[in-house]
N, C-alpha and C. Protein backbone atom coordinates (compact mmCIF):
# COMPACT_ATOMS: atom_id res chain seq x y z
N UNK A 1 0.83 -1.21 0.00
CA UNK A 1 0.00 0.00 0.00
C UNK A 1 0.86 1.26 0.00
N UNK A 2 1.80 1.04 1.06
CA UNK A 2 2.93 2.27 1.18
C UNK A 2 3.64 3.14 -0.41
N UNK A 3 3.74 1.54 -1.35
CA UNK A 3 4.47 2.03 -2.72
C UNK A 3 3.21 2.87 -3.60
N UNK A 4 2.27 2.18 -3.42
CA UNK A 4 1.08 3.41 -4.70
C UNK A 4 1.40 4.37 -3.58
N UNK A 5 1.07 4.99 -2.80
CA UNK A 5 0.61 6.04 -2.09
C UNK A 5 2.47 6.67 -2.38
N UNK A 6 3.57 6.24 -2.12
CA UNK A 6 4.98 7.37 -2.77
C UNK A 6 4.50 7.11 -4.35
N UNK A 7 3.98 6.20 -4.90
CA UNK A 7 4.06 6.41 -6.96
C UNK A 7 2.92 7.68 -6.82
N UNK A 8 1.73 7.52 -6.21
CA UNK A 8 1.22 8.55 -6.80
C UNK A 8 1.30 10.35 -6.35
N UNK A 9 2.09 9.88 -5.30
CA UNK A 9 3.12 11.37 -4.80
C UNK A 9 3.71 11.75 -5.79
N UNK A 10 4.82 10.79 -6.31
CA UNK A 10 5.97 11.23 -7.35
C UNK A 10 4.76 11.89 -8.54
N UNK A 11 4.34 10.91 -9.01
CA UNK A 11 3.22 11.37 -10.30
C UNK A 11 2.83 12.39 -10.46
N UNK A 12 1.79 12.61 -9.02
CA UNK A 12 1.79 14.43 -8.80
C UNK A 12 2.35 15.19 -8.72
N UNK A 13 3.69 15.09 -8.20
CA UNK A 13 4.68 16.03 -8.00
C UNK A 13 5.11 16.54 -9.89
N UNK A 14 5.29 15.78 -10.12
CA UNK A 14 5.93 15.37 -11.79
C UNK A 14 4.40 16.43 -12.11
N UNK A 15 3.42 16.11 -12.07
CA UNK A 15 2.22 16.67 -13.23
C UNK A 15 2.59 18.31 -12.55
N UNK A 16 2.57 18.51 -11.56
CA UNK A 16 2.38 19.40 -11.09
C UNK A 16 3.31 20.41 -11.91
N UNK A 17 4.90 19.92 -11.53
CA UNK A 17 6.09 20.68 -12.19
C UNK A 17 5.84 20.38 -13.60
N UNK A 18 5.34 20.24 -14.12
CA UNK A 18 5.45 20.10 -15.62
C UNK A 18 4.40 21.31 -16.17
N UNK A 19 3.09 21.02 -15.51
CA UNK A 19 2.03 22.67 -15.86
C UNK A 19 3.00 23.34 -15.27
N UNK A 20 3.26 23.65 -14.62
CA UNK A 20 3.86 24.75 -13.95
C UNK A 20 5.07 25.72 -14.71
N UNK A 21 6.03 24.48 -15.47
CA UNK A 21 6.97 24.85 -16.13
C UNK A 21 6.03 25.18 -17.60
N UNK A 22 5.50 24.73 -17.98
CA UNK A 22 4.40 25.00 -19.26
C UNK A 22 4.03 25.96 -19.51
N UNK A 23 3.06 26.63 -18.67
CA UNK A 23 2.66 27.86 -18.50
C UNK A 23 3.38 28.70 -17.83
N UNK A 24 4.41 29.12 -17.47
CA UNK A 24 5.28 30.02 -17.11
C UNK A 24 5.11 31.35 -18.09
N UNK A 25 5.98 31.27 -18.98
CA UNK A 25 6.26 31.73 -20.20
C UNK A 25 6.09 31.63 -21.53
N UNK A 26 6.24 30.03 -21.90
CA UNK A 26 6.61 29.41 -23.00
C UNK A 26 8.26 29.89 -23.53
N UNK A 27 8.61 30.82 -22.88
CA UNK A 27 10.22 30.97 -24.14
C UNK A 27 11.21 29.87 -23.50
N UNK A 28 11.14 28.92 -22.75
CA UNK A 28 12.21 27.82 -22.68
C UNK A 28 11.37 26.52 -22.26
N UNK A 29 11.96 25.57 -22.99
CA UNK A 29 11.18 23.90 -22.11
C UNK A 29 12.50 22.89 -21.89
N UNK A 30 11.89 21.97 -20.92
CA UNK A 30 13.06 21.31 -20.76
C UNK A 30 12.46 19.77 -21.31
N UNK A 31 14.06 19.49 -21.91
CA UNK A 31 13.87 18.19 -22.87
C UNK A 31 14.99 17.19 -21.84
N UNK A 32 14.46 16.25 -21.26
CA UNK A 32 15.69 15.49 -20.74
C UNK A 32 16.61 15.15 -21.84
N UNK A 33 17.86 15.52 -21.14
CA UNK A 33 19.13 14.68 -22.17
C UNK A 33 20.16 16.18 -22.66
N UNK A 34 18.55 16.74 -22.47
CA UNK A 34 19.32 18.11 -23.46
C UNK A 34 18.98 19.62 -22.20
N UNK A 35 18.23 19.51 -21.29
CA UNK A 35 18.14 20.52 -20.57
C UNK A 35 17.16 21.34 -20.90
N UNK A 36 17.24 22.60 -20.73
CA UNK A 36 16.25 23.70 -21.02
C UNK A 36 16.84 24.40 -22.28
N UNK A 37 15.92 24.43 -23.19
CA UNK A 37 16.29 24.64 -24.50
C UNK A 37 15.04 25.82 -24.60
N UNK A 38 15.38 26.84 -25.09
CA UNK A 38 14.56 28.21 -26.09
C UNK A 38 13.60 27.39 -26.42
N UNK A 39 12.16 27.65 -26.91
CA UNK A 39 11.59 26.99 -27.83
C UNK A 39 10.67 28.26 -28.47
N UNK A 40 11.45 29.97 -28.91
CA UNK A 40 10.98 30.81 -29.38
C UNK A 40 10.13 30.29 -30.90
């Protein structure tokens, strides 16, 4: 029971930072491998 309840922490955490980084601005996104890249 303990592991869903940290997976669906991480999950949220993850959805969360991802709108978050999304709607900021739009002038940079981050691509794993490659970092935060412009995407003017």
């Amino acid at each position: 029971m303990l592991k869903y309840v940290i997976l669906l922490l991480a999950v949220a955490v993850l959805a969360a930072s991802t709108v978050g980084c999304s709607t900021s601005s739009g002038s940079r996104e981050y691509i794993p491998g490659k970092g935060w890249v412009p995407n003017d």
